[in-house]
C-alpha atoms as a PDB file:
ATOM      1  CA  UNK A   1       0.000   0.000   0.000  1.00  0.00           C
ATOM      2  CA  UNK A   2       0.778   3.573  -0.224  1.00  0.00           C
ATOM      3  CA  UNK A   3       0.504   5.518   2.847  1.00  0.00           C
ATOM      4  CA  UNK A   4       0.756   8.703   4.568  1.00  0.00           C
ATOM      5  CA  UNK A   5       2.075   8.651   7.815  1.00  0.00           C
ATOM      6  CA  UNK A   6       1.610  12.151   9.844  1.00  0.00           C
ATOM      7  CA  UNK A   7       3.560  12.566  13.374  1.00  0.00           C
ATOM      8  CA  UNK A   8       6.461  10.191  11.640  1.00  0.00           C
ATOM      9  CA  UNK A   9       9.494  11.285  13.894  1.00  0.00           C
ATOM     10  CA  UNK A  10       7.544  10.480  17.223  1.00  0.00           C
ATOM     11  CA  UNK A  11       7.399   7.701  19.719  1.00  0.00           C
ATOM     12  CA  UNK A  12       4.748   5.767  18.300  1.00  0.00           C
ATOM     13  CA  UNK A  13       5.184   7.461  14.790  1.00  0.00           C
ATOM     14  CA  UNK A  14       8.534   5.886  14.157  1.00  0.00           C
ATOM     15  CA  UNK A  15       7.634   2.715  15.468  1.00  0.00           C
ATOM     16  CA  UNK A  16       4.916   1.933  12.992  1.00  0.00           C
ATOM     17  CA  UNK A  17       6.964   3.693  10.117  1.00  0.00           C
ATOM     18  CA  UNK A  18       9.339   0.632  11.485  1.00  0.00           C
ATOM     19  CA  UNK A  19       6.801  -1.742  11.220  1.00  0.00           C
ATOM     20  CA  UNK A  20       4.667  -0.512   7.651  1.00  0.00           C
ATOM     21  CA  UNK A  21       8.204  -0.637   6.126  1.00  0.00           C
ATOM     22  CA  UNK A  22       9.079  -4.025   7.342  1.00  0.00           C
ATOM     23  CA  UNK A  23       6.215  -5.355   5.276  1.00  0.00           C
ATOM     24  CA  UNK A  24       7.229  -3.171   2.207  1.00  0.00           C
ATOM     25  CA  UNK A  25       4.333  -0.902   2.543  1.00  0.00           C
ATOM     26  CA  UNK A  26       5.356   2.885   0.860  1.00  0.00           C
ATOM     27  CA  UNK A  27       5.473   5.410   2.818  1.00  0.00           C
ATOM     28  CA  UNK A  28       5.242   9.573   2.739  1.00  0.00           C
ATOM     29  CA  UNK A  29       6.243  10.265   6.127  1.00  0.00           C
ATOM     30  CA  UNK A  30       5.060  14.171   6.876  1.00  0.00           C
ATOM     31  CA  UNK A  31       6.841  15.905   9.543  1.00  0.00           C
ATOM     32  CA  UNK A  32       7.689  19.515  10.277  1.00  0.00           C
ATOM     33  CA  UNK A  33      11.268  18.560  10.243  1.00  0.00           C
ATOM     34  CA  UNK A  34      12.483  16.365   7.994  1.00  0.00           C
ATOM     35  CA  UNK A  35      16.037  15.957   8.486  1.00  0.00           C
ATOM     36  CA  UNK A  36      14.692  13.566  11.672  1.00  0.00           C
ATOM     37  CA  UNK A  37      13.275  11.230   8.663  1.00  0.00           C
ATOM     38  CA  UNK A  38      14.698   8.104   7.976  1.00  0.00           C
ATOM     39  CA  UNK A  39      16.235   8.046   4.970  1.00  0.00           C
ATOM     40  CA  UNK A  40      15.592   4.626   3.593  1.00  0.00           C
ATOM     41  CA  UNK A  41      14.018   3.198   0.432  1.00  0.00           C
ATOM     42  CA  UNK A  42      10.377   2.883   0.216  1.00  0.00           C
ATOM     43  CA  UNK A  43      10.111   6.213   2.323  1.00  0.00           C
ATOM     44  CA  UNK A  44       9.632   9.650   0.623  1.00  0.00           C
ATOM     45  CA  UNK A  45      10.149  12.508   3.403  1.00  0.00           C
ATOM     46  CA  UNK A  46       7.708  15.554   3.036  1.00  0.00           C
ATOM     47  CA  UNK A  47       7.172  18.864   5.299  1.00  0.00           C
ATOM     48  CA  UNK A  48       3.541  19.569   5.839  1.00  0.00           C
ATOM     49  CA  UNK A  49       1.246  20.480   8.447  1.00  0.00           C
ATOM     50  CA  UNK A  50      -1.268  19.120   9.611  1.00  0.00           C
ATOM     51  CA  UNK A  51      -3.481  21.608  10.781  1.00  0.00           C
ATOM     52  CA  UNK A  52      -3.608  23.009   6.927  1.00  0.00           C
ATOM     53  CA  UNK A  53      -6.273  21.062   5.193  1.00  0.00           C
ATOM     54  CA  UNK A  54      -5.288  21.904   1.525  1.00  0.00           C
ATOM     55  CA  UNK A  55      -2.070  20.497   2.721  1.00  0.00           C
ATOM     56  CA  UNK A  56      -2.998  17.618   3.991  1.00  0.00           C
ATOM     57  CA  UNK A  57      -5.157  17.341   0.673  1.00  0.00           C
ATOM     58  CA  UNK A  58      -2.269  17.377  -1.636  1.00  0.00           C
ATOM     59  CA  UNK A  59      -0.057  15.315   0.050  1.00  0.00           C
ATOM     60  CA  UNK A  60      -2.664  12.853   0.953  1.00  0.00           C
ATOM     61  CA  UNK A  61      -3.794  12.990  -2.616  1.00  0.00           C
ATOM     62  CA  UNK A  62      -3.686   9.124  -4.655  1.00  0.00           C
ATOM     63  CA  UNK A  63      -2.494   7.321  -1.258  1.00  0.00           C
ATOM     64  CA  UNK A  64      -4.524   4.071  -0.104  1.00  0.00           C
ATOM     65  CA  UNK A  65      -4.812   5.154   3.712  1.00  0.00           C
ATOM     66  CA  UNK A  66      -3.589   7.889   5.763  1.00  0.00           C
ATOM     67  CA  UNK A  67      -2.611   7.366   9.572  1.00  0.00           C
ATOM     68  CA  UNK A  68      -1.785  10.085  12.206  1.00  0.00           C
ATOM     69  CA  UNK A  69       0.218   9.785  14.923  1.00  0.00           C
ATOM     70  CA  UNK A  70       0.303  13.779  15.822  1.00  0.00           C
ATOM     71  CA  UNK A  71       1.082  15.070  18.819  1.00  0.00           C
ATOM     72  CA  UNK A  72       0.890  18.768  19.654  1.00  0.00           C
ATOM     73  CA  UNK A  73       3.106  18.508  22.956  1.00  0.00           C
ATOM     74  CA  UNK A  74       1.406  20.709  25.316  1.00  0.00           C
ATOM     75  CA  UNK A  75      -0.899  22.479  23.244  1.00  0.00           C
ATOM     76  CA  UNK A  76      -3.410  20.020  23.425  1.00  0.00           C
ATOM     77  CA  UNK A  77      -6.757  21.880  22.423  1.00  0.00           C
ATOM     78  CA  UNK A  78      -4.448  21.175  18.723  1.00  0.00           C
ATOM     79  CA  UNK A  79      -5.453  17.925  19.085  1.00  0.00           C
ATOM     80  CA  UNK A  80      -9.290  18.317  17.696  1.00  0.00           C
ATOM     81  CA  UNK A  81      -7.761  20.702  15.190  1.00  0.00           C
ATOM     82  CA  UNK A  82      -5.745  18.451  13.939  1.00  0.00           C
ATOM     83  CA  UNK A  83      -8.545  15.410  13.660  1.00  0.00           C
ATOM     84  CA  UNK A  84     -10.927  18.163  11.857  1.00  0.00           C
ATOM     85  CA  UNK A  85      -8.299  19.195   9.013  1.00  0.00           C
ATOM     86  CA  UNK A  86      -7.560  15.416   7.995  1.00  0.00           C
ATOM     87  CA  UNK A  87     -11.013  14.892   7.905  1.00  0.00           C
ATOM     88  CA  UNK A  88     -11.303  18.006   5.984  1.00  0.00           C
ATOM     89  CA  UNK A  89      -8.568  17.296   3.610  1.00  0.00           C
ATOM     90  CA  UNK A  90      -9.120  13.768   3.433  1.00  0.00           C
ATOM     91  CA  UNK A  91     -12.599  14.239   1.910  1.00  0.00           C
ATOM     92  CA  UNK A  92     -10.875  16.248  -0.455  1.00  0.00           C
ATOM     93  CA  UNK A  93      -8.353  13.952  -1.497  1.00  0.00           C
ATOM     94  CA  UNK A  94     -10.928  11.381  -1.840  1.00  0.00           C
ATOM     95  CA  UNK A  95      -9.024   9.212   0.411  1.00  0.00           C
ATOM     96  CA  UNK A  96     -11.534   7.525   2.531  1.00  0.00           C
ATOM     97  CA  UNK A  97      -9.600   4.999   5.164  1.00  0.00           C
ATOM     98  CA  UNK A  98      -7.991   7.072   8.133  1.00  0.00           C
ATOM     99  CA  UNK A  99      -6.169   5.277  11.353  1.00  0.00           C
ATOM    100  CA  UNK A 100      -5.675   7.825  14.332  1.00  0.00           C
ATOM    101  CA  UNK A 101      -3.449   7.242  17.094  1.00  0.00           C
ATOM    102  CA  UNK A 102      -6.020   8.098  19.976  1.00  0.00           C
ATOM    103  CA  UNK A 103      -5.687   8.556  23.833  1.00  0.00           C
ATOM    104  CA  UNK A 104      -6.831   5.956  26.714  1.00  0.00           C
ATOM    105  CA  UNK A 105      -8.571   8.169  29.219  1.00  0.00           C
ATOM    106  CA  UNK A 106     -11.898   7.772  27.473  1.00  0.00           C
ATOM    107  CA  UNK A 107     -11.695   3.613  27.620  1.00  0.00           C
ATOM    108  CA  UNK A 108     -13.648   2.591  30.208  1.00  0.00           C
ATOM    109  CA  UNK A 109     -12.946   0.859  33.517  1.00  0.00           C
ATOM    110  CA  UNK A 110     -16.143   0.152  34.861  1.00  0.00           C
ATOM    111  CA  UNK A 111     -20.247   0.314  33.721  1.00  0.00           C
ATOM    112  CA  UNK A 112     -20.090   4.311  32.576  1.00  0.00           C
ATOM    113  CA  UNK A 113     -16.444   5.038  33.997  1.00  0.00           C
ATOM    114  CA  UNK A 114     -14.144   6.241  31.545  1.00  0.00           C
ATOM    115  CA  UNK A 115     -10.254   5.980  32.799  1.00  0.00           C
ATOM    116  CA  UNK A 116     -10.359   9.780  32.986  1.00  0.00           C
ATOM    117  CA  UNK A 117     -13.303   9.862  35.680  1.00  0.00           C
ATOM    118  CA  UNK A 118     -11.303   7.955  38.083  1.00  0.00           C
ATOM    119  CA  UNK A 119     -10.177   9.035  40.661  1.00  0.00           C
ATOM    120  CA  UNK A 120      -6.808   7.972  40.740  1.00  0.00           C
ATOM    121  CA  UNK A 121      -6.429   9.662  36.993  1.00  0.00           C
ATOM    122  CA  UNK A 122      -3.580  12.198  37.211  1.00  0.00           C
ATOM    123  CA  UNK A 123      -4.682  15.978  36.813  1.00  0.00           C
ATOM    124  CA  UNK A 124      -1.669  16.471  34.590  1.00  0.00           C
ATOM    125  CA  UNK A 125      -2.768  14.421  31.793  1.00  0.00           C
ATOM    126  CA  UNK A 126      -6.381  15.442  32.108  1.00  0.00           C
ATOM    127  CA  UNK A 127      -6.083  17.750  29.644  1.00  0.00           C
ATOM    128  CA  UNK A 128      -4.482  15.799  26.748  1.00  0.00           C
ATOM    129  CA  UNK A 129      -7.540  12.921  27.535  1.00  0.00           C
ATOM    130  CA  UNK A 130     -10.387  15.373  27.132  1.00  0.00           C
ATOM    131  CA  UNK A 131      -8.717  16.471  23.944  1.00  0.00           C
ATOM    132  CA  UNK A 132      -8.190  12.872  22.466  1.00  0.00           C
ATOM    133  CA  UNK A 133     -11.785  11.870  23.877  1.00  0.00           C
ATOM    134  CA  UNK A 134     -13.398  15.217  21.727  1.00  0.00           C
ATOM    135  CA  UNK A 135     -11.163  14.539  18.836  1.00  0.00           C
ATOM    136  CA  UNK A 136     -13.077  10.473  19.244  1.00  0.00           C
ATOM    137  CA  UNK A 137     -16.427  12.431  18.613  1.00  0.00           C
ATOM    138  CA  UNK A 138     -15.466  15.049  15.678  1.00  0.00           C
ATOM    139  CA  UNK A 139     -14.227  11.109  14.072  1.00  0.00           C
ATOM    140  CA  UNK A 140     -17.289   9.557  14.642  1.00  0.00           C
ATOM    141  CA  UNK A 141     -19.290  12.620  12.946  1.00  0.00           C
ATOM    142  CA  UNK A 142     -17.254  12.224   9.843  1.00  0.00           C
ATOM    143  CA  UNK A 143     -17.661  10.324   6.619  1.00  0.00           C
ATOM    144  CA  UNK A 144     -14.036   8.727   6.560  1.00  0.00           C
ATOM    145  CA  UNK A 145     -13.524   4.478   6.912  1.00  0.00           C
ATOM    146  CA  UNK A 146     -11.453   5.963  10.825  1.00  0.00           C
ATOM    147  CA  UNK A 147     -10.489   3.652  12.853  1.00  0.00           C
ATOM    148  CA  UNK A 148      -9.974   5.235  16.518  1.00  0.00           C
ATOM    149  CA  UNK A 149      -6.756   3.305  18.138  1.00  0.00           C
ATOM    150  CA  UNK A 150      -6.445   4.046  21.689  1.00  0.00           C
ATOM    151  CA  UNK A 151      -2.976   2.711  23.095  1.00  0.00           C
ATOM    152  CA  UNK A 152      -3.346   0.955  26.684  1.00  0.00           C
ATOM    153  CA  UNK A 153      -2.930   3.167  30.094  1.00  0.00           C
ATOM    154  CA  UNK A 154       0.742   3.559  29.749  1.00  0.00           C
ATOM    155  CA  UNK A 155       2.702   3.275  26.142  1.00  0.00           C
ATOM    156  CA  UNK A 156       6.850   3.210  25.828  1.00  0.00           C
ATOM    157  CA  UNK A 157       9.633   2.345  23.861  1.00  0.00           C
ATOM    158  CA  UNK A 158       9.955  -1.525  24.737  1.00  0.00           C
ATOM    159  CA  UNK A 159      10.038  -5.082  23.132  1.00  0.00           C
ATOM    160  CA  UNK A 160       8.551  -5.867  19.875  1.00  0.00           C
ATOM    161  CA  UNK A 161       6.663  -9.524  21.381  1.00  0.00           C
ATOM    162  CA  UNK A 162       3.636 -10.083  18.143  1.00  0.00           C
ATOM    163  CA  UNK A 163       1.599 -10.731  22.237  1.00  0.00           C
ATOM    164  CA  UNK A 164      -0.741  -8.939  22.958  1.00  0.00           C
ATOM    165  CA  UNK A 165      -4.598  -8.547  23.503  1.00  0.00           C
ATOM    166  CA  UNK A 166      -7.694  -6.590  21.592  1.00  0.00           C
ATOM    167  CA  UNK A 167     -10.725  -4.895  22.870  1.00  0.00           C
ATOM    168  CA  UNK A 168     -13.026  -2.299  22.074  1.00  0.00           C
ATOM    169  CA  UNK A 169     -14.396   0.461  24.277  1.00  0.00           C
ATOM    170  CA  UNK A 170     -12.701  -1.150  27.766  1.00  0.00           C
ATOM    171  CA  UNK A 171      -9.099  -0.762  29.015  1.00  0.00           C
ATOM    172  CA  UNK A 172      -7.535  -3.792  29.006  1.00  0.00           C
ATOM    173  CA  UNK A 173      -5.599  -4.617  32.114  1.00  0.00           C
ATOM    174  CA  UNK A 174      -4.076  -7.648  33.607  1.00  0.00           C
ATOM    175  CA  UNK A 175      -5.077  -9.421  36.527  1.00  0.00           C
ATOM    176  CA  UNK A 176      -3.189  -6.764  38.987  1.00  0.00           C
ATOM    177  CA  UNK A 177      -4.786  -3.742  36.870  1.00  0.00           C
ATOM    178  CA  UNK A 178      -1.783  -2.881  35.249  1.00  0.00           C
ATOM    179  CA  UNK A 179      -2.376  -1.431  31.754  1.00  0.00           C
ATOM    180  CA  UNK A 180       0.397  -1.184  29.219  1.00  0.00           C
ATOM    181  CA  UNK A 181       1.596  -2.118  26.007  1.00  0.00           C
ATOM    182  CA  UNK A 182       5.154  -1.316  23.827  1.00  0.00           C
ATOM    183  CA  UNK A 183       5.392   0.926  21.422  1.00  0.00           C
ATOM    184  CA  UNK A 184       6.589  -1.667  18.855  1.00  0.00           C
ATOM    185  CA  UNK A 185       3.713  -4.275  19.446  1.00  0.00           C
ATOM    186  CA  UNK A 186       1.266  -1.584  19.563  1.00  0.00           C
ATOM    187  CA  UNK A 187       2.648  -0.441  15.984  1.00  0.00           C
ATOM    188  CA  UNK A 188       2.095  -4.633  15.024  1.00  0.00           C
ATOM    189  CA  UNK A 189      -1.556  -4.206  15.896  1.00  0.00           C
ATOM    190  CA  UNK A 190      -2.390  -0.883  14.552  1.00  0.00           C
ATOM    191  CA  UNK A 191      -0.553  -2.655  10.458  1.00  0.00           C
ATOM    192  CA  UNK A 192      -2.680  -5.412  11.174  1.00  0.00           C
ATOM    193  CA  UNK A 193      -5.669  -3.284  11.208  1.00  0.00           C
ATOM    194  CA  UNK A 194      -4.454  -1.779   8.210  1.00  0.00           C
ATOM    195  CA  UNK A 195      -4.214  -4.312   6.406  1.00  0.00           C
ATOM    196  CA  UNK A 196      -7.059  -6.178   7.482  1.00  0.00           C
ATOM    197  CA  UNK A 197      -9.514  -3.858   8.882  1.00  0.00           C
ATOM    198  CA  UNK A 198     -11.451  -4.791  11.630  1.00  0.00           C
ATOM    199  CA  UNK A 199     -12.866  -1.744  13.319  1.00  0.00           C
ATOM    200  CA  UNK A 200     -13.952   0.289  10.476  1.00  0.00           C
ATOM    201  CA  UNK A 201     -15.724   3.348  12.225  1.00  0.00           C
ATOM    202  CA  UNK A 202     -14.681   1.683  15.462  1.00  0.00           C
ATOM    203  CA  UNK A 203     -12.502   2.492  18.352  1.00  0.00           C
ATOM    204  CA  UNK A 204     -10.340  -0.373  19.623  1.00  0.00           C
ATOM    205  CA  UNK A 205      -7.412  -0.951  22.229  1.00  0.00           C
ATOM    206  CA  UNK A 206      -4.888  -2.836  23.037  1.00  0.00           C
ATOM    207  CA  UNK A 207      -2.703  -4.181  26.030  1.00  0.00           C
ATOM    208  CA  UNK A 208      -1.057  -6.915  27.454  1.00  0.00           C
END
């Protein structure tokens, strides 16, 4: 497939530029710098943003799927931007299958809980949740094929393993309530869907 890959040079972004590579996918990885772009075949580096929606058109423009892994750092309220100007320039493009990289604080814990309403749920991160759980709804409003990918409670650079579990709407957790997941096997699950989509217009999650 040909895909663009916004958000390339992050955490997660690099990991599943790794991992769409490995299976000789094609890739136009967009970043705002791209002298932190791998330079390797199969990967054509582009500057773009991705709050511009004519941008995102053009570049987006003839590809088979589009995934975004953007992160605005601590402007969060960027984050719903962001989701609304793919949209916007992916309806342009005529490019209908979109993968987000999503937050966990809207999975839920318990009958109506979401992470975030616990009580336990740092204030720190509040922000970034509320952000990633609006940015859910402006998906779900959309005409796109999304698929919503929500990472488990905690997400880092770690072992690429192929073992892991799926869900839906509900954090998943093992039996001490630990949620968490690598970088690297969350990048395995999120090709998979890609390839073989599971949860078009669906949110789904992963953990170990």
């Amino acid at each position: 497939m040909h895909v663009v890959l916004f958000g390339t040079t992050g955490m997660i972004g690099s990991r599943v530029l790794a991992e769409l590579l490995s299976r000789g996918h094609i890739v136009t990885a967009v970043a705002r710098d791209v002298s932190r772009v791998s330079n390797e075949p199969n990967v054509k580096a582009v500057r773009g943003d991705v709050l511009n929606s004519a941008e995102v058109a053009e570049i987006a423009k003839g590809s088979d799927a589009v995934i975004s892994s953007y992160s605005p750092g601590t402007n969060t309220e960027l984050i719903v931007d962001a989701t609304r100007s793919l949209i916007a320039g992916l309806d342009r493009a005529r490019v209908k299958r979109f993968i987000e990289v999503g937050g966990a604080g809207s999975l839920f814990v318990a009958p109506n809980v979401r992470l975030i309403d616990a009580p336990n749920f740092p204030d720190e991160y509040k922000a970034i949740a509320i952000a990633h759980a609006d940015a859910l709804e402006v998906l779900r409003k959309s005409d796109l094929d999304w698929t919503y990918f929500s990472p488990a409670a905690f997400i880092q650079p770690g072992e690429r393993t192929g073992k892991f579990r799926l869900a839906g709407d509900t954090l998943v957790a093992d039996d001490k309530g630990n949620s968490r997941i690598s970088a690297e096997d969350y990048a395995i699950a999120l090709v998979d869907e890609l390839e073989n989509p599971k949860h078009i217009r669906q949110r789904f999650t992963i953990g170990y």
